[in-house]
Protein backbone atom coordinates (compact mmCIF):
# COMPACT_ATOMS: atom_id res chain seq x y z
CA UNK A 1 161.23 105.93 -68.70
CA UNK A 2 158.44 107.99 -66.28
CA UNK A 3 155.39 107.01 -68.08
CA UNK A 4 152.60 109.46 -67.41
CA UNK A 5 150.36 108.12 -69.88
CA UNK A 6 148.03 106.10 -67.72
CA UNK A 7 147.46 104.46 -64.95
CA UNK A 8 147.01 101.70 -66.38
CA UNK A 9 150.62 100.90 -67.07
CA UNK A 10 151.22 99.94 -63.45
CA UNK A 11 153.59 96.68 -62.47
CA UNK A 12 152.60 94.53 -60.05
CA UNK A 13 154.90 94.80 -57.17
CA UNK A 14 156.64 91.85 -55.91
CA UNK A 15 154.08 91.76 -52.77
CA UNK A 16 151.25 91.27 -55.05
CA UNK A 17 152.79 88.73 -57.27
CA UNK A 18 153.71 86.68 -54.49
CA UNK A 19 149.93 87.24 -53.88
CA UNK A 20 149.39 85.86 -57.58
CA UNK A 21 151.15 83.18 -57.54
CA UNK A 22 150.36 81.20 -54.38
CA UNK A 23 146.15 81.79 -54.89
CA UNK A 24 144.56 78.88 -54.63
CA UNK A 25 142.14 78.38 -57.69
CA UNK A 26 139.42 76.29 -59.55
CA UNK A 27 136.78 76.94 -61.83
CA UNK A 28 134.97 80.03 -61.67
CA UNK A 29 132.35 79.20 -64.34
CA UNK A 30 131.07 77.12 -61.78
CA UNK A 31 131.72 79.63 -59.45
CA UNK A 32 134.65 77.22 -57.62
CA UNK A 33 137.61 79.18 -57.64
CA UNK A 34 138.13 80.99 -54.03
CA UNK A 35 140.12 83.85 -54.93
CA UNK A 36 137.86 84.95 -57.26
CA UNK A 37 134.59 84.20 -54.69
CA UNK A 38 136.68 85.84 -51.81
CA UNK A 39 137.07 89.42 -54.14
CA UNK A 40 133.83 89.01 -55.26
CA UNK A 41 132.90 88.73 -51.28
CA UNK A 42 135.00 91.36 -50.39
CA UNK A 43 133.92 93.72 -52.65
CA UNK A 44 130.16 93.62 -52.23
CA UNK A 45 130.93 93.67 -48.46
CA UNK A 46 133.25 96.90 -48.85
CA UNK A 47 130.37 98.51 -50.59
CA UNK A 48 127.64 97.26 -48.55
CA UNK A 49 125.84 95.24 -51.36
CA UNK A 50 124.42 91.95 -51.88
CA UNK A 51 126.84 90.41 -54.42
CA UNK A 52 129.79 91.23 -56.79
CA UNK A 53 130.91 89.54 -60.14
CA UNK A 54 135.00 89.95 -61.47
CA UNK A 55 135.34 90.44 -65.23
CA UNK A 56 138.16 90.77 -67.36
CA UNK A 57 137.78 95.18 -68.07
CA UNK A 58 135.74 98.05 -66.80
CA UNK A 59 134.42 97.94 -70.40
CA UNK A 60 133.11 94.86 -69.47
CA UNK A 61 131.38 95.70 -66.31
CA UNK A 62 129.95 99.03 -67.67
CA UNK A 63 129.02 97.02 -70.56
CA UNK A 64 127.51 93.76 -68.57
CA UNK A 65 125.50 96.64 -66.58
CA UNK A 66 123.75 98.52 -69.70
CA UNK A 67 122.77 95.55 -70.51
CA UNK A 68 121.07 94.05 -67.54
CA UNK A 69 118.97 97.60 -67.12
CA UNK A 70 118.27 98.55 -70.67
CA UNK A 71 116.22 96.71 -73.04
CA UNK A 72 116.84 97.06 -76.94
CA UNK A 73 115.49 100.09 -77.99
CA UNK A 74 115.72 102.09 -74.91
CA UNK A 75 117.83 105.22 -73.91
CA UNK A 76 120.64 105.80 -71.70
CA UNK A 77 121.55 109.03 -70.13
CA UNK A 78 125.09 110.24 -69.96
CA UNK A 79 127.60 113.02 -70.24
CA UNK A 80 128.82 113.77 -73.93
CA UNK A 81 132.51 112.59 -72.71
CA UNK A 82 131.39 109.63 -70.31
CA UNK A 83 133.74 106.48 -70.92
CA UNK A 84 130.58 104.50 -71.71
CA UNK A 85 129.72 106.64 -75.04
CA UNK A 86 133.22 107.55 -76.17
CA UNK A 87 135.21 105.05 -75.32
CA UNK A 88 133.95 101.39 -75.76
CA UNK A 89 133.45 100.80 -78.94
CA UNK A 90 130.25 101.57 -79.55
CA UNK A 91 128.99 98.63 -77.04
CA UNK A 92 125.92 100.27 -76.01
CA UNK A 93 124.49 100.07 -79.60
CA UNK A 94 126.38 97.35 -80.54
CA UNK A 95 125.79 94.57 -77.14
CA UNK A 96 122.07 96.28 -75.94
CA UNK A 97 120.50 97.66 -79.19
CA UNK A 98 120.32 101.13 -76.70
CA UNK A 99 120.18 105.03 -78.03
CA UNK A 100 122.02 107.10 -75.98
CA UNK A 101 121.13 110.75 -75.05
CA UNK A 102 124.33 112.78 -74.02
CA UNK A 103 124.20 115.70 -71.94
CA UNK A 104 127.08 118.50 -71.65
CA UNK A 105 127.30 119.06 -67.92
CA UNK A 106 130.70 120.33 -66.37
CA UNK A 107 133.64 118.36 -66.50
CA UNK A 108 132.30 115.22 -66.97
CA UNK A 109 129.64 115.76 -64.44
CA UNK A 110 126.15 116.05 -64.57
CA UNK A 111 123.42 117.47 -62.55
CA UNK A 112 119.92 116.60 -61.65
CA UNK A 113 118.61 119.30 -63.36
CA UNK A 114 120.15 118.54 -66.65
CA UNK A 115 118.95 115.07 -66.37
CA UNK A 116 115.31 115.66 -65.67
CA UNK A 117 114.79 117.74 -69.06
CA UNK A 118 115.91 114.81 -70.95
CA UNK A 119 113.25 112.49 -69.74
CA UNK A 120 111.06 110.90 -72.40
CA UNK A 121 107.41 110.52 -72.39
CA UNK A 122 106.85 107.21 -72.05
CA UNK A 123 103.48 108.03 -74.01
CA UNK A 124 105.05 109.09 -77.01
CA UNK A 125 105.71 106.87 -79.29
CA UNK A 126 107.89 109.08 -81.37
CA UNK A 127 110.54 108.58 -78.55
CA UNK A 128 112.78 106.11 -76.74
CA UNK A 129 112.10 104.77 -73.37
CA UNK A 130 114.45 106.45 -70.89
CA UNK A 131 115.90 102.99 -69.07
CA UNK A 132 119.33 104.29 -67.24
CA UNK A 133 121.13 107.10 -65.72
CA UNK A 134 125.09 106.38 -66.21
CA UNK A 135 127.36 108.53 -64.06
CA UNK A 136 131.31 108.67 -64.60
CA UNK A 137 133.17 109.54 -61.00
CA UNK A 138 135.50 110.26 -61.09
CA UNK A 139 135.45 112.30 -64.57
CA UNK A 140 138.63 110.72 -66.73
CA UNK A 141 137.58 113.76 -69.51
CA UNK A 142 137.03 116.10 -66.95
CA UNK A 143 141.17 116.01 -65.38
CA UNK A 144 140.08 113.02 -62.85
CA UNK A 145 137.05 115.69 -61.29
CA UNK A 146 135.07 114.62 -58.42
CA UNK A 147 131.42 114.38 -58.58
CA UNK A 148 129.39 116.30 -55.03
CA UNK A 149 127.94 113.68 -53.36
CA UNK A 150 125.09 115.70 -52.48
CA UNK A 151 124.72 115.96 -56.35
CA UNK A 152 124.65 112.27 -56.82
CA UNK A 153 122.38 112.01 -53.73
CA UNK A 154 119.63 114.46 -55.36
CA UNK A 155 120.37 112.77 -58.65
CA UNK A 156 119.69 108.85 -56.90
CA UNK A 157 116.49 110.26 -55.46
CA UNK A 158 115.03 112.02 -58.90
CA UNK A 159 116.12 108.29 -59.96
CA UNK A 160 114.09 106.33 -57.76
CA UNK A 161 110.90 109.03 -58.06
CA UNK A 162 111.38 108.26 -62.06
CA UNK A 163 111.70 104.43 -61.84
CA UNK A 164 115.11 105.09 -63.34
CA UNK A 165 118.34 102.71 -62.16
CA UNK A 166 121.35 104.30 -61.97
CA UNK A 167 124.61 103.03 -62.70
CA UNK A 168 128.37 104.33 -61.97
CA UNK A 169 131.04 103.92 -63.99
CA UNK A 170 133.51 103.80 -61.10
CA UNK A 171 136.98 103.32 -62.58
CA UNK A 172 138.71 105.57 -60.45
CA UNK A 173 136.07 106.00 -58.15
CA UNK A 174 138.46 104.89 -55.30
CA UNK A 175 140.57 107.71 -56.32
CA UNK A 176 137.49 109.76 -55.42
CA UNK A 177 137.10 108.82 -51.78
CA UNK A 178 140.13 108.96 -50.76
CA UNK A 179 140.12 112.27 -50.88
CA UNK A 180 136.64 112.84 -50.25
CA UNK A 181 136.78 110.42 -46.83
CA UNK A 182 132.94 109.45 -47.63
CA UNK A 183 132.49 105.84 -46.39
CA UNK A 184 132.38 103.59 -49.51
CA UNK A 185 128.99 102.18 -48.04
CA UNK A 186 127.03 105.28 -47.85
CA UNK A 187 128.60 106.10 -51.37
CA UNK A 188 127.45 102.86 -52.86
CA UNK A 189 123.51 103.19 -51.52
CA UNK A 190 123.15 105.90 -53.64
CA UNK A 191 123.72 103.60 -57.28
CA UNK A 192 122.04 100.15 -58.22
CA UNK A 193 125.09 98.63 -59.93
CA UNK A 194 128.91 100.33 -60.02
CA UNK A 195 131.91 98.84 -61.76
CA UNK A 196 134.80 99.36 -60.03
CA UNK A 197 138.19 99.04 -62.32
CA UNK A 198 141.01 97.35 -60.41
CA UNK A 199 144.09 97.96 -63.09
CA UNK A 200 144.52 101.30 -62.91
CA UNK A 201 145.38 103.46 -59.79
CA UNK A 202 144.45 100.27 -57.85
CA UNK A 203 148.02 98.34 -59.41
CA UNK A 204 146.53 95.59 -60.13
CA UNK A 205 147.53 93.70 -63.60
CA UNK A 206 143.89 93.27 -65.22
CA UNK A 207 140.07 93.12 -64.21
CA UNK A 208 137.42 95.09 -62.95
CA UNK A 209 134.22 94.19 -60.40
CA UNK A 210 130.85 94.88 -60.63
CA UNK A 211 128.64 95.50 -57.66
CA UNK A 212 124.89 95.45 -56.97
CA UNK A 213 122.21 93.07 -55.66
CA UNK A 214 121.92 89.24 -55.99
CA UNK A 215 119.53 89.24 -58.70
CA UNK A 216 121.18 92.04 -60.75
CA UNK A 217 124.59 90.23 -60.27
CA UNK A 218 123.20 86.85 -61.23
CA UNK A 219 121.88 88.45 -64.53
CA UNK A 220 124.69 90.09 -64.64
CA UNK A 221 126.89 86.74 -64.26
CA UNK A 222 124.68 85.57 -67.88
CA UNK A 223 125.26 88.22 -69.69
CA UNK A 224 128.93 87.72 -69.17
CA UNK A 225 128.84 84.14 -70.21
CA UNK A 226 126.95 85.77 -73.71
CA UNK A 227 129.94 88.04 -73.54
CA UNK A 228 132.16 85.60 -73.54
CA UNK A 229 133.84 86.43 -70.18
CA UNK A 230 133.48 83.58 -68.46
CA UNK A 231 137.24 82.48 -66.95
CA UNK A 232 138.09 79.21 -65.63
CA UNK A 233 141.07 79.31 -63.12
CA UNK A 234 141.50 83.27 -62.91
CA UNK A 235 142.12 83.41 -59.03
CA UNK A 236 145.66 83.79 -60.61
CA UNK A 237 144.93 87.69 -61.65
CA UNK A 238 141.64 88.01 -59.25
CA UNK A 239 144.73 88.16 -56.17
CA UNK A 240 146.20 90.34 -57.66
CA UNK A 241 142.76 92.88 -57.45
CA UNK A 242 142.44 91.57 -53.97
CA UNK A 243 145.43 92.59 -52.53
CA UNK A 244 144.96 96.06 -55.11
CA UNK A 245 141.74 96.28 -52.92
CA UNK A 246 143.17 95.49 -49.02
CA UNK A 247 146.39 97.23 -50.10
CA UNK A 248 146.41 100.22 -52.08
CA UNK A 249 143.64 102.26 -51.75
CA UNK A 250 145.17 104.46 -49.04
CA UNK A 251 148.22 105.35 -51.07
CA UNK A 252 146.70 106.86 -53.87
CA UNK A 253 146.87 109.85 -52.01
CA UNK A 254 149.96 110.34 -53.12
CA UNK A 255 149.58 109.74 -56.54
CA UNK A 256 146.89 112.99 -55.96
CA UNK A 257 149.87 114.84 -54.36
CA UNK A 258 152.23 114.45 -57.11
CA UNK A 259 149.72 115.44 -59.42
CA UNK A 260 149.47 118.96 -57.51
CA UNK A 261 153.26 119.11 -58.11
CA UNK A 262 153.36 118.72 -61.76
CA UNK A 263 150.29 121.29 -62.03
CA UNK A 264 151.85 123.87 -59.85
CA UNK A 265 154.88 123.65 -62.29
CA UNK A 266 152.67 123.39 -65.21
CA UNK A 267 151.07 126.72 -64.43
CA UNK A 268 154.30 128.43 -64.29
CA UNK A 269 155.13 127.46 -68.01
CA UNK A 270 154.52 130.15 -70.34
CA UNK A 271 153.77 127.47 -72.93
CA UNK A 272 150.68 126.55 -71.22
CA UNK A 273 147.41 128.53 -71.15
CA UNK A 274 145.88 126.97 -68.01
CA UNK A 275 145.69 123.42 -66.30
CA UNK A 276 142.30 121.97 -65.63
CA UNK A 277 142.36 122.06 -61.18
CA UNK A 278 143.80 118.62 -60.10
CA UNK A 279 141.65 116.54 -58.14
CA UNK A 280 142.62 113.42 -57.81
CA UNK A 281 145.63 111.88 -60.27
CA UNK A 282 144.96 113.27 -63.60
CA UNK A 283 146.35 116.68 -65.21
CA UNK A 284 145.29 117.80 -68.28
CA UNK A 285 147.44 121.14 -69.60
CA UNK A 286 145.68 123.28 -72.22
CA UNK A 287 148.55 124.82 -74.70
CA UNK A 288 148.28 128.76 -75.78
CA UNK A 289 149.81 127.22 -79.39
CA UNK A 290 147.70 124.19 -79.84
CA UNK A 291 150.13 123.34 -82.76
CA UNK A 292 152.62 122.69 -80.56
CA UNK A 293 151.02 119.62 -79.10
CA UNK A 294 153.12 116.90 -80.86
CA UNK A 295 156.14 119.02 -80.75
CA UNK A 296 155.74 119.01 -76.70
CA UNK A 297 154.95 114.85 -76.70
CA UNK A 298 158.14 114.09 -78.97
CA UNK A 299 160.72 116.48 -76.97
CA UNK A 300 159.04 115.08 -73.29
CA UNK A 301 160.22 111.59 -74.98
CA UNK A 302 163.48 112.27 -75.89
CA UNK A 303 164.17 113.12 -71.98
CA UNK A 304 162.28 109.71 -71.34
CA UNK A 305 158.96 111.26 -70.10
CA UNK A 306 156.15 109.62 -72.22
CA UNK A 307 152.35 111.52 -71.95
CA UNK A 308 149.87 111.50 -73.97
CA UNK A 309 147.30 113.88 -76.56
CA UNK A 310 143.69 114.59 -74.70
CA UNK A 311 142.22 116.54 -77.40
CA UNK A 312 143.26 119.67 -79.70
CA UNK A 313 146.41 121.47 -77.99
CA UNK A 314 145.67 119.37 -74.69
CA UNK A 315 148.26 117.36 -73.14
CA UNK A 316 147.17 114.92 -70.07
CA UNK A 317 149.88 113.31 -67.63
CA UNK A 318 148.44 110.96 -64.92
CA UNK A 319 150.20 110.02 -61.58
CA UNK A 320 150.06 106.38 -59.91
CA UNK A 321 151.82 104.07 -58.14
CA UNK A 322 155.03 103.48 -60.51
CA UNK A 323 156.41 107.44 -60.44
CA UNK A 324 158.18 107.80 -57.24
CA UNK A 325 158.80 111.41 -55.50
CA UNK A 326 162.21 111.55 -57.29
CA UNK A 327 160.88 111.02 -60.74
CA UNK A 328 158.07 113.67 -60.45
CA UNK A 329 160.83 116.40 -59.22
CA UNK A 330 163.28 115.41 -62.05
CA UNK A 331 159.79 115.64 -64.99
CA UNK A 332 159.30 118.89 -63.14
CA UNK A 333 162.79 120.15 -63.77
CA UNK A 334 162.36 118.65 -67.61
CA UNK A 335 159.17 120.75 -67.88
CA UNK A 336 160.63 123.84 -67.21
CA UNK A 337 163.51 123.34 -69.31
CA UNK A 338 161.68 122.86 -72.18
């Protein structure tokens, strides 16, 4: 079976297992297990911040995050299609009492412009307090689309002008720098808090980090408690984000290559109407017959190639670490022969 539905789906390989299975551990409630303190290390030091805190999901860390920044009642910016609105449950409303004030922007992506009309006045009464400024990056609705840094710079500094933190949902952000080459450092001084998702292009089995300074991580370190993510010996699956972390980043480049291959053969279809431009590892086909979409799913997975529905007569296949070069030619030769 070439599984295209997510990244997510990813194996550990037999390096990282090994990895798993000989990490020393203790308990990290009381912050004593040394896998999970030496990720937690790493990562604020790959970023260039003060502190870092592993959790169980990037639901989790995006969560933990809104909640440190916002108080009950406030308002968080965000695009219409961010993860953070759409796809977590309702955990703004639900965890932090928060309204939420989606903007359309392109792709996924917003711009400083669009943010700064959507402001409240803190005078009015009639209105939420503005608290946060959530960007996605890179864009999982928008086909895996990058965000321009010197977007997210001009967008940081409106930020700081407006007292406003801002936080990035960073589950593929790797994915994003790779191919951008900006030095995770100067990316990072541009947000106050990013969670970083380390089970999906990354390989690893399960958990995400979250990044920021010492006090925001130690609030941030409460509020998971409250959440009930608090692990005891889970250097077990924390290895398995380290290695993700020391060993994988650089190969996601070709995850982004194979996605260029199945949208180059995607384009020739006359089935399809037009492919959103690859990026990074996500393709997302837009059908002329949007009827056809479950028609297209069902025959893929009688030839073994499993995607997945991204909206009326959109079909979305993302590349990672467990489709080899072979099995991307051979879905390529099923496309066309469909």
């Amino acid at each position: 079976m070439i599984d295209f539905r997510s990244d997510t789906v990813t194996k550990p390989t037999k390096e990282m297992l090994e990895a798993m299975f000989n990490a020393p551990v203790g308990d990290d409630v009381f912050s004593e297990d040394p896998t999970v303190n030496e990720l937690q290390e790493f990562a604020a030091d790959y970023f260039g911040k003060e502190a870092a805190l592993f959790c169980s999901s990037g639901t989790q860390t995006n969560q933990i995050a809104i909640n440190v920044h916002v108080q009950p009642g406030g308002e968080v910016i965000c695009h219409e299609e961010s993860h953070i609105y759409k796809y977590e449950g309702g955990g703004i409303a639900k965890n932090s009492g928060a309204s939420v004030r989606l903007l359309q922007g392109d792709r996924g992506r917003l711009t400083v412009d669009e943010i700064a009309k959507w402001i409240n006045n803190p005078d009015d009464v009639h209105f939420p307090l503005t608290q946060l400024v959530s960007l996605e990056d890179t864009a999982n609705r928008g086909g895996g689309a990058i965000y321009d840094f010197e977007e997210i710079k001009k967008i940081k500094a409106f930020c700081v002008a407006n007292q406003l933190p801002l936080h990035l949902d960073g589950a593929r952000l790797m994915n994003a720098l790779v191919e951008t080459g900006i030095d995770p450092k100067v990316y990072a001084a541009q947000f106050d808090s990013i969670s970083l998702c380390l089970s999906k292009g990354l390989g690893a089995p399960v958990g995400s980090v979250l990044v920021g300074t010492k006090d925001f991580i130690k609030q941030a370190r409460r509020v998971r408690k409250v959440f009930g993510g608090g692990m005891r010996q889970a250097g077990i699956i924390a290895a398995g984000g380290l290695y993700a972390l020391k060993y994988n980043v650089e190969r996601l480049k070709i995850d982004h290559d194979h996605a260029r291959k199945l949208e180059s053969t995607l384009n020739e279809l006359e089935w399809v109407e037009s492919v959103l431009p690859v990026q990074t590892n996500i393709v997302v086909a837009i059908l002329k017959d949007a009827n056809q979409r479950e028609a297209i799913i069902e025959r893929l997975a009688e030839r073994n190639v499993r995607i997945m529905a991204f909206g009326p007569g959109m079909l979305r296949m993302v590349t990672h670490l467990d489709v080899t070069s072979e099995q991307i030619e051979e879905t390529c030769t099923i496309l066309k022969s469909l």
